[in-house]
Protein backbone atom coordinates (compact mmCIF):
# COMPACT_ATOMS: atom_id res chain seq x y z
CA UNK A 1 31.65 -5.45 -8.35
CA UNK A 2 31.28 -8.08 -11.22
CA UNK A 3 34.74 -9.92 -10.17
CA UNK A 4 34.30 -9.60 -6.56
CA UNK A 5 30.83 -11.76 -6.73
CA UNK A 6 32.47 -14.38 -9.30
CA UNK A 7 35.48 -14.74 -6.85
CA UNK A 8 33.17 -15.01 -4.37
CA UNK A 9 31.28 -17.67 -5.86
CA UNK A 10 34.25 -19.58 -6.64
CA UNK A 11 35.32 -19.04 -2.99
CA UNK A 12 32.46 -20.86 -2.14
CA UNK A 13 31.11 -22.91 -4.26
CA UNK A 14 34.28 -23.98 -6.08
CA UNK A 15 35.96 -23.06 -9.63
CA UNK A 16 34.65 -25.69 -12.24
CA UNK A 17 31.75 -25.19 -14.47
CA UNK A 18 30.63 -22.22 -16.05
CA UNK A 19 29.67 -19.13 -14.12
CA UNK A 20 27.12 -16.56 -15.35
CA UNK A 21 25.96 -13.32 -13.84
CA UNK A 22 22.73 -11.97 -13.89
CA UNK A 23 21.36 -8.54 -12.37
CA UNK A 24 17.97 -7.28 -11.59
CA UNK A 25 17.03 -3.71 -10.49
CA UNK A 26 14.99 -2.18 -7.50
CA UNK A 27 12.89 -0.04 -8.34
CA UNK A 28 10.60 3.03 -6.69
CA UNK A 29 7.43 4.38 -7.06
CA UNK A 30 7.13 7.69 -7.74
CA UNK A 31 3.42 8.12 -7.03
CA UNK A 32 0.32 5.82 -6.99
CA UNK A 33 0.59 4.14 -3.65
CA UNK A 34 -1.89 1.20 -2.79
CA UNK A 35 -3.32 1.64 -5.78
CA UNK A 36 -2.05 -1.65 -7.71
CA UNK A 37 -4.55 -4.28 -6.01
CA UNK A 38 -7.52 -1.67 -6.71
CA UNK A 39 -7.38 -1.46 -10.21
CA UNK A 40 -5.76 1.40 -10.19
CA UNK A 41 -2.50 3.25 -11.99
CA UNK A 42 0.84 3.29 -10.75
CA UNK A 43 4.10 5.31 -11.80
CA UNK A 44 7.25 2.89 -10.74
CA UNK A 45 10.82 3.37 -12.13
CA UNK A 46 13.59 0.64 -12.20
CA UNK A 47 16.76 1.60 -10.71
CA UNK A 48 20.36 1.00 -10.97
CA UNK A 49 20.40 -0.56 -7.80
CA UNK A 50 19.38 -4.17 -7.66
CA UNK A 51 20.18 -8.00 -7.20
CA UNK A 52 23.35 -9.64 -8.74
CA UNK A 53 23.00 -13.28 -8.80
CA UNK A 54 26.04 -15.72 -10.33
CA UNK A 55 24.79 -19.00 -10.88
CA UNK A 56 26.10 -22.51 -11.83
CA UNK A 57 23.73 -25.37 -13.47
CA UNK A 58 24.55 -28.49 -11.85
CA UNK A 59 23.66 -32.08 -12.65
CA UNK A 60 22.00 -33.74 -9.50
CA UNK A 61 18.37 -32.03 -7.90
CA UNK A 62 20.27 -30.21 -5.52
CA UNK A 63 19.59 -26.38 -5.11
CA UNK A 64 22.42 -24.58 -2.99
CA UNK A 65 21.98 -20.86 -1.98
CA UNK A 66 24.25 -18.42 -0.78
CA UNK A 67 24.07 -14.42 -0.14
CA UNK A 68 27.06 -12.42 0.57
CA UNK A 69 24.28 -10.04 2.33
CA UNK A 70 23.38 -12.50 5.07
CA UNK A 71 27.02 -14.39 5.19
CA UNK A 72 26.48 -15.48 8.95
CA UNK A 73 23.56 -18.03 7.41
CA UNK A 74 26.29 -19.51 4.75
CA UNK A 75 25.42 -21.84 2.19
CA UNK A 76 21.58 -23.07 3.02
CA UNK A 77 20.68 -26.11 0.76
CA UNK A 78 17.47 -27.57 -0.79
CA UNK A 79 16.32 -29.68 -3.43
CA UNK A 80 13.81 -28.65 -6.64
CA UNK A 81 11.95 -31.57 -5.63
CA UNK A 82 9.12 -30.99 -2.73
CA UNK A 83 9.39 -27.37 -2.62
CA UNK A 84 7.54 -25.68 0.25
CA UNK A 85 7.85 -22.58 2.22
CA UNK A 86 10.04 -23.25 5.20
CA UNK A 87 9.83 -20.50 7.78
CA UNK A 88 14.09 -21.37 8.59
CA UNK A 89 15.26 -21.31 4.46
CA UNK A 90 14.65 -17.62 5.20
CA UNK A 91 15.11 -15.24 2.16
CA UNK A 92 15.77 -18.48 -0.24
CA UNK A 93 12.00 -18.98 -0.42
CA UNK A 94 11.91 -16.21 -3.03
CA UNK A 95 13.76 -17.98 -5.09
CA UNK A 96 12.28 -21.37 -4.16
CA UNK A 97 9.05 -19.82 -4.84
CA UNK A 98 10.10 -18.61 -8.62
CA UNK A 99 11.04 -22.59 -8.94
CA UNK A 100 8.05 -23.79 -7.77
CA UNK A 101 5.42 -21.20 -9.77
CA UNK A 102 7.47 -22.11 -13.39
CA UNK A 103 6.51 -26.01 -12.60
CA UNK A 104 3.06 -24.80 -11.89
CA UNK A 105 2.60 -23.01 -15.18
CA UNK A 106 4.31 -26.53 -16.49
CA UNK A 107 7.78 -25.72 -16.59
CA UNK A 108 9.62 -28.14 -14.94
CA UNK A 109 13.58 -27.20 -13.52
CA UNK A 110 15.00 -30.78 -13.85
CA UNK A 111 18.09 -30.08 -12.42
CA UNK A 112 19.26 -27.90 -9.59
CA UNK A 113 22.10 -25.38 -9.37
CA UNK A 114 24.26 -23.47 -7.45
CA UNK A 115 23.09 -19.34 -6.74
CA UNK A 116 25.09 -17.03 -4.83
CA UNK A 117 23.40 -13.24 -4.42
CA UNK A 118 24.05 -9.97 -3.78
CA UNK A 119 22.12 -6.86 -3.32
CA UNK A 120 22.61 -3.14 -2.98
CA UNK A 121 19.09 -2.42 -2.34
CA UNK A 122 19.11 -1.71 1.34
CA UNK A 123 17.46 -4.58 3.32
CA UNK A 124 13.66 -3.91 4.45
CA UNK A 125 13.60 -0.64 2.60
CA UNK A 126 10.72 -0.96 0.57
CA UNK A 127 12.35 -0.51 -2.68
CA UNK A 128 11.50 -4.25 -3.78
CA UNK A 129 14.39 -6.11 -2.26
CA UNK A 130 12.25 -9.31 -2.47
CA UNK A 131 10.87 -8.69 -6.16
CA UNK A 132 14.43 -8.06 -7.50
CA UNK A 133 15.22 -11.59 -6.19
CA UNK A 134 11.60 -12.99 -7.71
CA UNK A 135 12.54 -11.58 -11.00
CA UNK A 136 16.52 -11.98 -10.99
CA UNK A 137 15.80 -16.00 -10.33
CA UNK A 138 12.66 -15.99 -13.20
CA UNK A 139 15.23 -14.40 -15.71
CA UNK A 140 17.94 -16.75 -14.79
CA UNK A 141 15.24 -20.12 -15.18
CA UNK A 142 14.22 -18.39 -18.43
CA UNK A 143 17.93 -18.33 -19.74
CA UNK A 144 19.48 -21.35 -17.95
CA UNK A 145 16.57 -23.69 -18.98
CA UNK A 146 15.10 -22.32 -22.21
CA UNK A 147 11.82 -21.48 -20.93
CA UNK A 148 9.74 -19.26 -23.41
CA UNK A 149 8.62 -16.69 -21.49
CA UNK A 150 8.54 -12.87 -21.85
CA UNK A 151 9.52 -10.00 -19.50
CA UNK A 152 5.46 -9.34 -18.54
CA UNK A 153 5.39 -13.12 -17.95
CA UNK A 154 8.43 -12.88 -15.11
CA UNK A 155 6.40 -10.24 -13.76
CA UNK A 156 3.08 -12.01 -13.39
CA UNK A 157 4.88 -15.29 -12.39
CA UNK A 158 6.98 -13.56 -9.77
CA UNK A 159 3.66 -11.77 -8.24
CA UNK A 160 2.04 -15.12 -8.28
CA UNK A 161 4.87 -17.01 -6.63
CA UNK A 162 4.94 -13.91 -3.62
CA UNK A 163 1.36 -14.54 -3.29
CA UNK A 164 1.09 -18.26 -3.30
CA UNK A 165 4.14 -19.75 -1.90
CA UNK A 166 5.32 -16.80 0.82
CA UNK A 167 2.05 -15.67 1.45
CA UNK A 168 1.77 -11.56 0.80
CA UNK A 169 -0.80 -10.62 -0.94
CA UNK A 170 1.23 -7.93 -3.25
CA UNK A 171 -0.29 -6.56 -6.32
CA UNK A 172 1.78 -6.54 -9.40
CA UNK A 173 3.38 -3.12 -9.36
CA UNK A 174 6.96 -3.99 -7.77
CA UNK A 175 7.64 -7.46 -10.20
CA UNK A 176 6.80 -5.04 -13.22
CA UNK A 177 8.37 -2.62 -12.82
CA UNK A 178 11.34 -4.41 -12.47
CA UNK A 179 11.18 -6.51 -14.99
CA UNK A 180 10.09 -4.41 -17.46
CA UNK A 181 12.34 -0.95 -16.64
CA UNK A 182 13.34 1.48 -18.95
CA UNK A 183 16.45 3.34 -18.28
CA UNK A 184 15.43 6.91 -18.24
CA UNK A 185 11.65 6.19 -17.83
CA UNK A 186 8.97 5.47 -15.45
CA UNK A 187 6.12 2.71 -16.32
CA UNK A 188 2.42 4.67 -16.01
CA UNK A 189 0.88 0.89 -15.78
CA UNK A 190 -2.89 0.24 -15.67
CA UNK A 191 -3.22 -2.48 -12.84
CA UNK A 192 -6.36 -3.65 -13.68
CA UNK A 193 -5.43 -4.32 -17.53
CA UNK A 194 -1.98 -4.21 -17.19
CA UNK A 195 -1.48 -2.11 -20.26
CA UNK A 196 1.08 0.40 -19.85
CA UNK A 197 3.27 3.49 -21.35
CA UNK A 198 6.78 4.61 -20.60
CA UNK A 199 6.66 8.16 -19.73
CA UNK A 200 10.46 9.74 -20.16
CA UNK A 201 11.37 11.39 -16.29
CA UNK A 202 13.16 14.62 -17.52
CA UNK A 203 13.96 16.38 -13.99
CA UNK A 204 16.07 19.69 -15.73
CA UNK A 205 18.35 20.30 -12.65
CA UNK A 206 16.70 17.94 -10.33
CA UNK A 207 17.57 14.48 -8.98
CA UNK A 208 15.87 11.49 -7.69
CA UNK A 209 16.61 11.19 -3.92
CA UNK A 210 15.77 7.59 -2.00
CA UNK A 211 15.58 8.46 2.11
CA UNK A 212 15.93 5.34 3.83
CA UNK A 213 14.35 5.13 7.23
CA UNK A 214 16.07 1.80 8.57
CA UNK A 215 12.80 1.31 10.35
CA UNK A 216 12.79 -2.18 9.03
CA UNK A 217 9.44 -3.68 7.75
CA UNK A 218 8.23 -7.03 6.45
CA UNK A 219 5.44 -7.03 4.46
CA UNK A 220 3.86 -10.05 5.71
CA UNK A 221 4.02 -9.35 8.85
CA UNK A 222 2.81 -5.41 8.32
CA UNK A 223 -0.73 -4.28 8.30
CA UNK A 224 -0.48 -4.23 4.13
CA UNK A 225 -2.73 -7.75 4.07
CA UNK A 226 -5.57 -5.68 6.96
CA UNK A 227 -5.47 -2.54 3.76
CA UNK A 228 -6.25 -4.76 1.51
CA UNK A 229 -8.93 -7.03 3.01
CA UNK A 230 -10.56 -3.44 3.87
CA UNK A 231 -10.24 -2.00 0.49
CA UNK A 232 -12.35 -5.54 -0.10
CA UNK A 233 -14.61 -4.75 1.85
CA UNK A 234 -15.11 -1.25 0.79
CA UNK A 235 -15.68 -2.44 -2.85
CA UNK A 236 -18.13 -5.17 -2.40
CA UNK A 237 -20.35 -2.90 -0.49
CA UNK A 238 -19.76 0.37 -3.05
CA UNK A 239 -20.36 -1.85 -5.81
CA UNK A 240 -24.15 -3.09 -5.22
CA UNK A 241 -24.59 0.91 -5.97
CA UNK A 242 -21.94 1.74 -8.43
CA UNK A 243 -21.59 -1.51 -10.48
CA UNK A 244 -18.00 -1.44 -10.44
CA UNK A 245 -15.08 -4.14 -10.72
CA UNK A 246 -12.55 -2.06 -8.91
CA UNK A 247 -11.89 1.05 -6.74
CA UNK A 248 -10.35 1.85 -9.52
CA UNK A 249 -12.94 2.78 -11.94
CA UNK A 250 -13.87 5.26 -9.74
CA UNK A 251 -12.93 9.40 -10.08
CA UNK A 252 -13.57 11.48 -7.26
CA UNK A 253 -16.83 12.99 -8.33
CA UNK A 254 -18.49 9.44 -8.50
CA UNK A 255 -16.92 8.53 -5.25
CA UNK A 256 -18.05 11.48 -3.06
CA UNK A 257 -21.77 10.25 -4.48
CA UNK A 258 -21.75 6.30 -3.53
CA UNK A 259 -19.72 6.82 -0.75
CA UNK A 260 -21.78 6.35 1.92
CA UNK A 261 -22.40 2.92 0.78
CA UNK A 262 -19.57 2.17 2.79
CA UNK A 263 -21.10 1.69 6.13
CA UNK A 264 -17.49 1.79 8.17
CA UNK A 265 -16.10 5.41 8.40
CA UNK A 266 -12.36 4.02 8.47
CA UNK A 267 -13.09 1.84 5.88
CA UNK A 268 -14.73 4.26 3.65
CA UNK A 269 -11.12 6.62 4.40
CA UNK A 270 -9.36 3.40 3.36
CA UNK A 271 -11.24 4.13 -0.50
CA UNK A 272 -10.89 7.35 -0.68
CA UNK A 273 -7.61 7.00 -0.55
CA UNK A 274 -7.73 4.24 -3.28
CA UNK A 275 -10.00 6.54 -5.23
CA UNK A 276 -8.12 9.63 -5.03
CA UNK A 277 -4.08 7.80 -5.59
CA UNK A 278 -5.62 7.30 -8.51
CA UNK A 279 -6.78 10.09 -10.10
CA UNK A 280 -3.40 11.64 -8.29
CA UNK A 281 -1.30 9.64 -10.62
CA UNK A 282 -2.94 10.35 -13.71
CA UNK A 283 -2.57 13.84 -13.24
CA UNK A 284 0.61 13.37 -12.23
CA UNK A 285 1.51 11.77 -15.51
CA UNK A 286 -0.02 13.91 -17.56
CA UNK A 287 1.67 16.99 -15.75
CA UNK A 288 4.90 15.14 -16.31
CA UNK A 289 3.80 15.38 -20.11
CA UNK A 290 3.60 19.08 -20.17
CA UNK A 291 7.30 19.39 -18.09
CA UNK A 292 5.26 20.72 -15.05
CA UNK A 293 7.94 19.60 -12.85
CA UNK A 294 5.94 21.47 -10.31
CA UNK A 295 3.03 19.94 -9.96
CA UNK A 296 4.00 16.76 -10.85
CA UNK A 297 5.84 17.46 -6.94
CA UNK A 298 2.82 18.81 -5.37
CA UNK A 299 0.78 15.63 -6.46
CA UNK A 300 3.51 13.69 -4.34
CA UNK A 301 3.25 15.83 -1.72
CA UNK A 302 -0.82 15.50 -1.16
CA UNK A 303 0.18 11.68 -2.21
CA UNK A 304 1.86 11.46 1.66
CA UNK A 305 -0.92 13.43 3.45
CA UNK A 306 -3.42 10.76 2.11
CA UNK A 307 -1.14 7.90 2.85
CA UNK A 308 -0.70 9.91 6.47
CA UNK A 309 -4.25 10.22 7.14
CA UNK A 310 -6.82 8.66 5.15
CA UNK A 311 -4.79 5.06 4.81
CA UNK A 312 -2.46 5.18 7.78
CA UNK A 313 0.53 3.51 6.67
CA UNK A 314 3.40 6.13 7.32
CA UNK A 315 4.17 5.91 10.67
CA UNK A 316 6.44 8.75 12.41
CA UNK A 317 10.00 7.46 10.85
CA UNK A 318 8.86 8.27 7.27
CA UNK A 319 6.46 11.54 8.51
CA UNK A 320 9.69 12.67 9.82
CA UNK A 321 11.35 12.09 6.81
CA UNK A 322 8.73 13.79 4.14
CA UNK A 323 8.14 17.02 7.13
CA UNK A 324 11.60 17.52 7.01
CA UNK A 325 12.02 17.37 3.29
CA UNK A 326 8.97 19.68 2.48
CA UNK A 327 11.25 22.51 4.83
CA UNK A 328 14.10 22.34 2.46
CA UNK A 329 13.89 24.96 -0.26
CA UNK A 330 14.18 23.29 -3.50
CA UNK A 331 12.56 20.05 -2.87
CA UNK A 332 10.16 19.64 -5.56
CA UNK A 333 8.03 17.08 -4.13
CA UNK A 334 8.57 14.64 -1.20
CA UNK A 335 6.47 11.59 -0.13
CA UNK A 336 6.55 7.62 1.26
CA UNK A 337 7.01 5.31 -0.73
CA UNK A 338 6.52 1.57 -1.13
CA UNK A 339 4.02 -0.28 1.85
CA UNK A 340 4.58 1.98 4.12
CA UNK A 341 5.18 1.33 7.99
CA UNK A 342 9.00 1.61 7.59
CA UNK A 343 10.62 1.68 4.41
CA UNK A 344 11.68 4.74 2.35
CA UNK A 345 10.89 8.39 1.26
CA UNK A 346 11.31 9.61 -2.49
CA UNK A 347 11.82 13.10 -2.89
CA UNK A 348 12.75 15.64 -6.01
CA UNK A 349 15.49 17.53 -5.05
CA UNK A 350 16.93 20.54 -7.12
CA UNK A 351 21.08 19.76 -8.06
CA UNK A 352 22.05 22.68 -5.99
CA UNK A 353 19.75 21.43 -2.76
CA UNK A 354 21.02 17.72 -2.63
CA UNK A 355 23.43 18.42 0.15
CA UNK A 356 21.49 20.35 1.90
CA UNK A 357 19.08 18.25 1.72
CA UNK A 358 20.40 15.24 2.87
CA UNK A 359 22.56 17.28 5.70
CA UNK A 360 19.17 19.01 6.96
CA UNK A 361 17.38 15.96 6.66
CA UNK A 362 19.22 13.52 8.00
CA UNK A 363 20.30 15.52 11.46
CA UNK A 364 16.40 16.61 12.02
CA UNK A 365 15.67 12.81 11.70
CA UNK A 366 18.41 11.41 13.97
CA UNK A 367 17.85 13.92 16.56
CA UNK A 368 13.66 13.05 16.47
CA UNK A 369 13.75 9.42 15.71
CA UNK A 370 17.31 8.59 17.52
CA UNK A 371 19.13 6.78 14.51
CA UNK A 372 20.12 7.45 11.18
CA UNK A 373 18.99 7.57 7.87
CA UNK A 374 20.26 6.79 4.64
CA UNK A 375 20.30 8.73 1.34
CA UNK A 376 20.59 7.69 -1.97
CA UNK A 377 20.64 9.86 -5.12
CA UNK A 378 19.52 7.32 -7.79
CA UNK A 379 19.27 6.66 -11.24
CA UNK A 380 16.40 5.42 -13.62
CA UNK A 381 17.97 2.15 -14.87
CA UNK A 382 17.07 -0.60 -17.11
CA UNK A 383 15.19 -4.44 -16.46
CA UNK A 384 16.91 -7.73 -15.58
CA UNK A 385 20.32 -8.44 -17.87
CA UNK A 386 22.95 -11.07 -18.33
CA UNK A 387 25.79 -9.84 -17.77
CA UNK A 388 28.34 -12.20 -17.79
């Protein structure tokens, strides 16, 4: 793949100059959903699958921007001077955003450059497409300009630059995980301190299955900003009882107590959820710790019934997808993952039940939902890398 994207770039952007390539992963979440802007923990792994980006430093202010996954749009061009969202540069305000949220932490890109991109996370899957390119382009600045910044900082400067120049109120899960992946291990990160273990994923005859609905989502233009202004809502009205700073600081026991504080009933499921992810994911961890493969599954699987019914946010595509999984005899665990509304399914699926799986799966969903889905059996891969 390596040569095909440098002959590509030269293809397009001519031969001179020096060429490097750059790669950030994807990454999934393999249970503490929604829980990342409430102070809660999350369990995300970095995968193999990811951004490639070759770049060129040029000499003028001129920023030119190619990706061999939208072709059709060809090269779309820009300058690091001015930089504002622009609803037609399309997916190039990720990058433009990265640009723009260095300068405001006071480092300046003084000179543009040529990027040309490619990803094999699937487009509008949920599995961080847009945070791969936040923290591919941050990694890139870092080592094309010689800014001093760490790994965490490309994280909290990608989240910012998402929030402030495109607009979607993310939490910090998806830029952290990717830029701070561990091949082999999942991050069990503390949202509302951001401190954080690797936990080592040791699935003994069991892989890592990604079902991709195609439903395509956008997160801007999803209900995940209406979630979070309600999980607001629910915490400034729990807290004048519970003296809390986030959803997060509560376990279930002290929830079920103060929760009628929360005057809305849908609002008040909205916590619960919040509340209960939580506590989920801790266990989960910890059951991870012991090798209790099993119930480290059965935490995912009450993980989608809360995310069905107490937050809302699977939608039939991915119910399909989880119902069908949880009928297939050695699936460990199956649930949504990512926003929601669209997107993808992660599932643990026993070696000898991956075909099945996938076969049984996939043919339930097409004949229900009409289309097809996709299946990937991934690995747990490492953060952003030069590597050319």
């Amino acid at each position: 793949m390596k040569e095909q994207i440098l002959a590509k770039f030269k293809e397009i952007f001519g031969g001179e100059g020096e060429v490097s390539l750059y790669f950030a992963p994807g990454r999934v979440n393999m249970i503490g959903e929604h829980t990342d802007y409430n102070g809660g923990h999350v369990f995300p792994c970095a995968l193999t699958i990811g951004t490639y980006g070759a770049v060129r430093k040029r000499s003028d202010k001129t920023l030119r921007f190619y990706s061999m996954n939208f072709e059709k749009l060809g090269i779309i061009e820009s300058s690091i001077e001015g930089l504002k969202p622009e609803k037609e540069a399309g997916w190039t305000n990720y990058p433009k955003g990265v640009i723009w949220a260095f300068g405001e932490r006071g480092m300046k890109v003084d000179t543009g450059f040529d990027l040309l991109l490619y990803g094999n996370i699937p487009n509008g899957s949920g599995l961080s497409s847009s945070a791969s390119v936040e923290v591919l382009t941050g990694f890139i600045l870092k080592e094309l300009y010689g800014f001093d910044v760490t790994n965490q900082d490309l994280a909290l400067i990608g989240q910012f630059s998402e929030n402030k120049f495109n607009g979607v109120n993310c939490g910090i899960m998806d830029q952290f995980a990717i830029a701070m992946g561990k091949a082999g291990h999942a991050i069990f990160l503390d949202t509302a301190t951001l401190k954080y273990e690797y936990a080592p994923i040791q699935l003994k005859d069991a892989k890592i299955v990604i079902s991709c609905s195609n439903k395509k989502r956008g997160l801007g233009d999803s209900k995940y900003n209406e979630r979070r202004s309600e999980c607001e809502t629910a915490l400034a009205q729990i807290s004048q009882v519970a003296g809390i700073n986030s959803l997060g600081d509560l376990n279930e026991e002290q929830f079920e107590q103060c929760k009628n504080s929360i005057k809305d009933e849908v609002i008040r499921q909205r916590a619960k959820h919040a509340v209960y992810e939580n506590q989920r994911t801790i266990k989960a961890v910890s059951a991870l710790k012991n090798n209790d493969v099993e119930l480290f599954g059965k935490l995912m699987n009450e993980s989608h019934v809360s995310l069905r019914d107490d937050y809302e946010v699977t939608g039939i595509e991915l119910d399909t997808l989880v119902e069908e999984a949880w009928k297939v005899e050695g699936v460990i665990g199956s649930r949504m993952t990512g926003a929601g509304f669209g997107g993808c399914t992660v599932s643990i699926v026993k070696d000898d039940a991956v075909d099945t799986f996938i076969k049984q799966v996939g043919s339930a969903y097409e004949k229900k939902i009409g289309y097809k889905a996709d299946f990937y059996v991934v690995e747990i891969g490492d953060g952003p890398c030069k590597l050319v």
